[in-house]
Protein backbone atom coordinates (compact mmCIF):
# COMPACT_ATOMS: atom_id res chain seq x y z
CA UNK A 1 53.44 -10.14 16.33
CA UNK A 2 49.91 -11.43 17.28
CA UNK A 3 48.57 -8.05 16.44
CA UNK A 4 49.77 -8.11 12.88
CA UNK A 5 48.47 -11.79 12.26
CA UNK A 6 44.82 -10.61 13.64
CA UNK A 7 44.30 -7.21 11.73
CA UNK A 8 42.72 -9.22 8.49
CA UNK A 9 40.83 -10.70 10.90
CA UNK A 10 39.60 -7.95 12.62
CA UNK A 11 38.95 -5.64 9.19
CA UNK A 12 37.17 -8.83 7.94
CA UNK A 13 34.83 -8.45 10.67
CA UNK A 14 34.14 -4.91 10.67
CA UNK A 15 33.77 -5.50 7.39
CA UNK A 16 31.34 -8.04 7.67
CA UNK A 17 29.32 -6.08 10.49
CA UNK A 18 29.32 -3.00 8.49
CA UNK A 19 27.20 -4.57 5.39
CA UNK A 20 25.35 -6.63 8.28
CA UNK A 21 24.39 -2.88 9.43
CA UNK A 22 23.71 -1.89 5.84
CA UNK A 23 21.57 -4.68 5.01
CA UNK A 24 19.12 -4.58 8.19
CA UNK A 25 18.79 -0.87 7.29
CA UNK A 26 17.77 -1.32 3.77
CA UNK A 27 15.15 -4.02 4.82
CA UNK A 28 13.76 -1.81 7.36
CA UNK A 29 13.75 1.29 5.01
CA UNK A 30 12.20 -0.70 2.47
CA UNK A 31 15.19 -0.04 -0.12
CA UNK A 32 16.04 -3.80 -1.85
CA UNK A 33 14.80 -4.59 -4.57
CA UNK A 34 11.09 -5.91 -4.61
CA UNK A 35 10.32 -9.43 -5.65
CA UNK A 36 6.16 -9.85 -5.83
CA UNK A 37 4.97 -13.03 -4.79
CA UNK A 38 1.18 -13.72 -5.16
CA UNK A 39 -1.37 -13.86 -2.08
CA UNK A 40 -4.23 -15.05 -1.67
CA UNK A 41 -6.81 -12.77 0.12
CA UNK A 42 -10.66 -12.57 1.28
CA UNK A 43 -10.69 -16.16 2.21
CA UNK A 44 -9.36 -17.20 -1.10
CA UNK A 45 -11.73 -15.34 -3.30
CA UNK A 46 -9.60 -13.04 -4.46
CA UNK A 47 -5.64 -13.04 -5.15
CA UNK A 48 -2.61 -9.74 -5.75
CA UNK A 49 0.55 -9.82 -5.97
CA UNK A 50 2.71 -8.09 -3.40
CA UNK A 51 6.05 -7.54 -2.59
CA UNK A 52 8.02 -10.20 -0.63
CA UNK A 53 9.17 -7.71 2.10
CA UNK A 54 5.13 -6.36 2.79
CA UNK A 55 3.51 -7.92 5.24
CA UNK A 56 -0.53 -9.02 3.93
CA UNK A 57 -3.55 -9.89 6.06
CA UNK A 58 -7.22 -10.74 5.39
CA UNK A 59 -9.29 -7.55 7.21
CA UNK A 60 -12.56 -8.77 7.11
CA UNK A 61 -12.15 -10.20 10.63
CA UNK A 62 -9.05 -8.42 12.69
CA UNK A 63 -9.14 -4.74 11.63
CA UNK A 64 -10.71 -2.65 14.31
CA UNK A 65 -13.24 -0.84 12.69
CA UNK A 66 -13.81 2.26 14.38
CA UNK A 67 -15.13 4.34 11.00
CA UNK A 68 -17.81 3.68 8.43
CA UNK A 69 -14.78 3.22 5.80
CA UNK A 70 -13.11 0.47 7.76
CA UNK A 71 -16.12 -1.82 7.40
CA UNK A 72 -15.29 -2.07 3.37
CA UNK A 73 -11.47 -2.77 4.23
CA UNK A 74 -10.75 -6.81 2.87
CA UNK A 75 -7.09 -6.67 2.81
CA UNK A 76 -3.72 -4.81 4.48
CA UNK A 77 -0.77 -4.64 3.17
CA UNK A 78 2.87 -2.94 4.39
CA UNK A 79 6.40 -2.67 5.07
CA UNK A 80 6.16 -4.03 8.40
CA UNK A 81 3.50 -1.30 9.53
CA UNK A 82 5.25 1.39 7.88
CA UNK A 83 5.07 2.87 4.31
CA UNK A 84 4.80 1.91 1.83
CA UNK A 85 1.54 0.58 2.68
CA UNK A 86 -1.64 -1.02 0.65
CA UNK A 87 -5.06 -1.16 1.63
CA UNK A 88 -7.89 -2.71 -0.71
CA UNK A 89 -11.83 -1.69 -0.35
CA UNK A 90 -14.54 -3.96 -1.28
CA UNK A 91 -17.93 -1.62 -2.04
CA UNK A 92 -21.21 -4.51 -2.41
CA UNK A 93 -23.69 -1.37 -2.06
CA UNK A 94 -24.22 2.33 -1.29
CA UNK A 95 -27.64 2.39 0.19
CA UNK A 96 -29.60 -0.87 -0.45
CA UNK A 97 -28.78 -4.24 -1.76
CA UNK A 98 -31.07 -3.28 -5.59
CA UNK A 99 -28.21 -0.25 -5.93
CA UNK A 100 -25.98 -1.61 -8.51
CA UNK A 101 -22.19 0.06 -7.97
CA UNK A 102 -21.76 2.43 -10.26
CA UNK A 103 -18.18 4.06 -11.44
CA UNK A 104 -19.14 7.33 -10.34
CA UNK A 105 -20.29 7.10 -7.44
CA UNK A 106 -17.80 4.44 -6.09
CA UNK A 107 -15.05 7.66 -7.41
CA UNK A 108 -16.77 10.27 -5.03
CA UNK A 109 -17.21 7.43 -2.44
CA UNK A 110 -12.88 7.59 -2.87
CA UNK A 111 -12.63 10.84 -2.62
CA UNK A 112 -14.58 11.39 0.31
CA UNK A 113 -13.19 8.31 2.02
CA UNK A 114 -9.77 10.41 1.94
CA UNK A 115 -10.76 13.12 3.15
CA UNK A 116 -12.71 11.79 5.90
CA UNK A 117 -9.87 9.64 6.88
CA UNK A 118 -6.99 11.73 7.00
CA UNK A 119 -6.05 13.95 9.57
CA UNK A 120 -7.93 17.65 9.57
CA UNK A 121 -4.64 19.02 10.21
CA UNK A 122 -3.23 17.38 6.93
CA UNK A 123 -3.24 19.08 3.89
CA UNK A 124 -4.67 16.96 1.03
CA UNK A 125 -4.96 17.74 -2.15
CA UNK A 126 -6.96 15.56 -4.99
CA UNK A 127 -4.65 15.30 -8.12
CA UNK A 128 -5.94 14.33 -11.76
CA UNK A 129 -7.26 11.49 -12.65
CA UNK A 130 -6.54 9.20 -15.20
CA UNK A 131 -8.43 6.42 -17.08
CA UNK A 132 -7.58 2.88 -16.86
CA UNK A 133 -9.12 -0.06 -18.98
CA UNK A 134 -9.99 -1.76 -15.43
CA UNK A 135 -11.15 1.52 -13.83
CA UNK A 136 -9.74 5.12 -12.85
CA UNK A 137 -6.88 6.05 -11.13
CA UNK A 138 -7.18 8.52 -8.50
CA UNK A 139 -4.34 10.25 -7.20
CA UNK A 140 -3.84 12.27 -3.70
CA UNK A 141 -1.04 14.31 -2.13
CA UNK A 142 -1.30 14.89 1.84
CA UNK A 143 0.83 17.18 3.36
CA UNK A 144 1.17 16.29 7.13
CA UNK A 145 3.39 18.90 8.44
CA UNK A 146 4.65 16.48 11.34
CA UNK A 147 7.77 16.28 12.53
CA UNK A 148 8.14 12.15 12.29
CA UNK A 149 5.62 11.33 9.64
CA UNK A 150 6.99 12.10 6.17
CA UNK A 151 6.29 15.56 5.36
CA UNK A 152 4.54 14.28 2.05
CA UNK A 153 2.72 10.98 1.38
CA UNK A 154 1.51 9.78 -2.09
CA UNK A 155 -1.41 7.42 -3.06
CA UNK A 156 -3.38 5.82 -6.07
CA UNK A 157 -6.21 4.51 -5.92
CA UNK A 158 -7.70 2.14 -8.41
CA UNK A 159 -11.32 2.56 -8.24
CA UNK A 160 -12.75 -0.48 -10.30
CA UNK A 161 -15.72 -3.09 -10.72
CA UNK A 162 -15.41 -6.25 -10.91
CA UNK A 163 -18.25 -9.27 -10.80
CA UNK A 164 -20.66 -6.58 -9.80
CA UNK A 165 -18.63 -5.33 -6.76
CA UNK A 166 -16.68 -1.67 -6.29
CA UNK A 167 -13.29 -2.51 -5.30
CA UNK A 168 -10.36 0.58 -4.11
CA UNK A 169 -6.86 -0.58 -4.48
CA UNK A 170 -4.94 1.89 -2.22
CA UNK A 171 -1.26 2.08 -2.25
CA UNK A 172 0.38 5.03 -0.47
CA UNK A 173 3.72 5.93 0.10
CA UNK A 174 6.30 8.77 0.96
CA UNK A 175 6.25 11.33 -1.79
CA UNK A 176 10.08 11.29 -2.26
CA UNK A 177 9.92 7.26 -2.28
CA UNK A 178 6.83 7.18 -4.85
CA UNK A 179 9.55 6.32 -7.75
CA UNK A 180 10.11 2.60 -6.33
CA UNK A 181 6.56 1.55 -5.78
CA UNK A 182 5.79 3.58 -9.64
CA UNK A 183 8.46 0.93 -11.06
CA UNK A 184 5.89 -1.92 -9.46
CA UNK A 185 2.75 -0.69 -9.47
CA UNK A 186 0.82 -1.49 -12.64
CA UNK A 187 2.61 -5.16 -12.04
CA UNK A 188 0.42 -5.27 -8.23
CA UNK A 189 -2.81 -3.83 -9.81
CA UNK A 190 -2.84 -5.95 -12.57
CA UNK A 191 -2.52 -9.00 -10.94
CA UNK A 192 -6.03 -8.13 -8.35
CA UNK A 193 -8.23 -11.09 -9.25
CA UNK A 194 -11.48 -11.92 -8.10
CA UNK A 195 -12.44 -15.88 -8.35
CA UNK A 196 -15.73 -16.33 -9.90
């Protein structure tokens, strides 16, 4: 008799630990729906919106900066360390302080970044490019043949001036995940702001 009266009970609870399960596995795949919620970066200079499961921090200070790229990093952005993951450049100069930033250059400073920062035993591979009325997109394709990475990541770049400075807005995901962050994506580069 006591086993009849605690079945409910018991399916309510496997129930309940079953979309427990579910949920925790969404969050750490990065599958719910994303929320963006402004932050505040580069000591409050600058401002993007994110989404509310990413984790942001200012760069200038903590990242280790072990290449010549790293030094231009301002801001990092993921889903807890994983992909989907964001990473925003500041360019001042190239070679001296009377070099204004030019489009141009700041595109092949990009594109060599990549390449210099991935892997040599990745495969990347420099899509087209597109215009944008802030800047240029630039997208890339790396194919990293490793069992626990994703076989294929995605990025775009936003490659843009602003108040005299180059900035990169890097967001890079798995290929086969690209759709959710496309859905978001002109909504987070949009809202990049630098405070005069």
């Amino acid at each position: 008799m006591k086993i009849k009266k605690m079945k409910p009970v018991i399916i309510l609870l496997v129930i309940s630990l079953l979309l427990t399960v579910i949920f925790v596995i969404r969050i750490f795949l990065g599958l719910t729906d994303l929320e963006l919620e402004e932050t505040v970066i580069d000591n409050g200079n600058a401002s993007i919106l994110i989404p509310n499961q990413w984790v942001g921090f200012d760069a200038r200070e903590v990242y280790e900066k072990k290449i010549s790229y790293e030094k231009h990093i301002i801001f990092v952005a993921s889903n807890y360390g994983r992909f989907p993951r964001m990473i925003i450049y500041e360019v001042k100069n190239f070679d001296s302080e009377e070099e204004d930033i030019q489009l141009d250059k700041l595109i092949d400073w990009d594109n060599s970044r990549m390449a210099d920062e991935n892997n040599p035993n990745f495969i990347l591979s420099i899509l087209q490019s597109n215009i944008h009325s802030s800047g240029q997109f630039l997208n890339f394709r790396i194919d990293t043949n490793h069992p626990i990475l994703a076989p294929t990541i995605y990025c775009r770049d936003l490659v843009t001036i602003q108040n005299g400075h180059g900035y990169i807005i890097s967001i890079c995901d798995r290929e086969n995940r690209w759709d959710q962050i496309e859905n978001i994506y002109s909504d987070i580069i949009s809202s990049f702001s630098i405070r005069e």
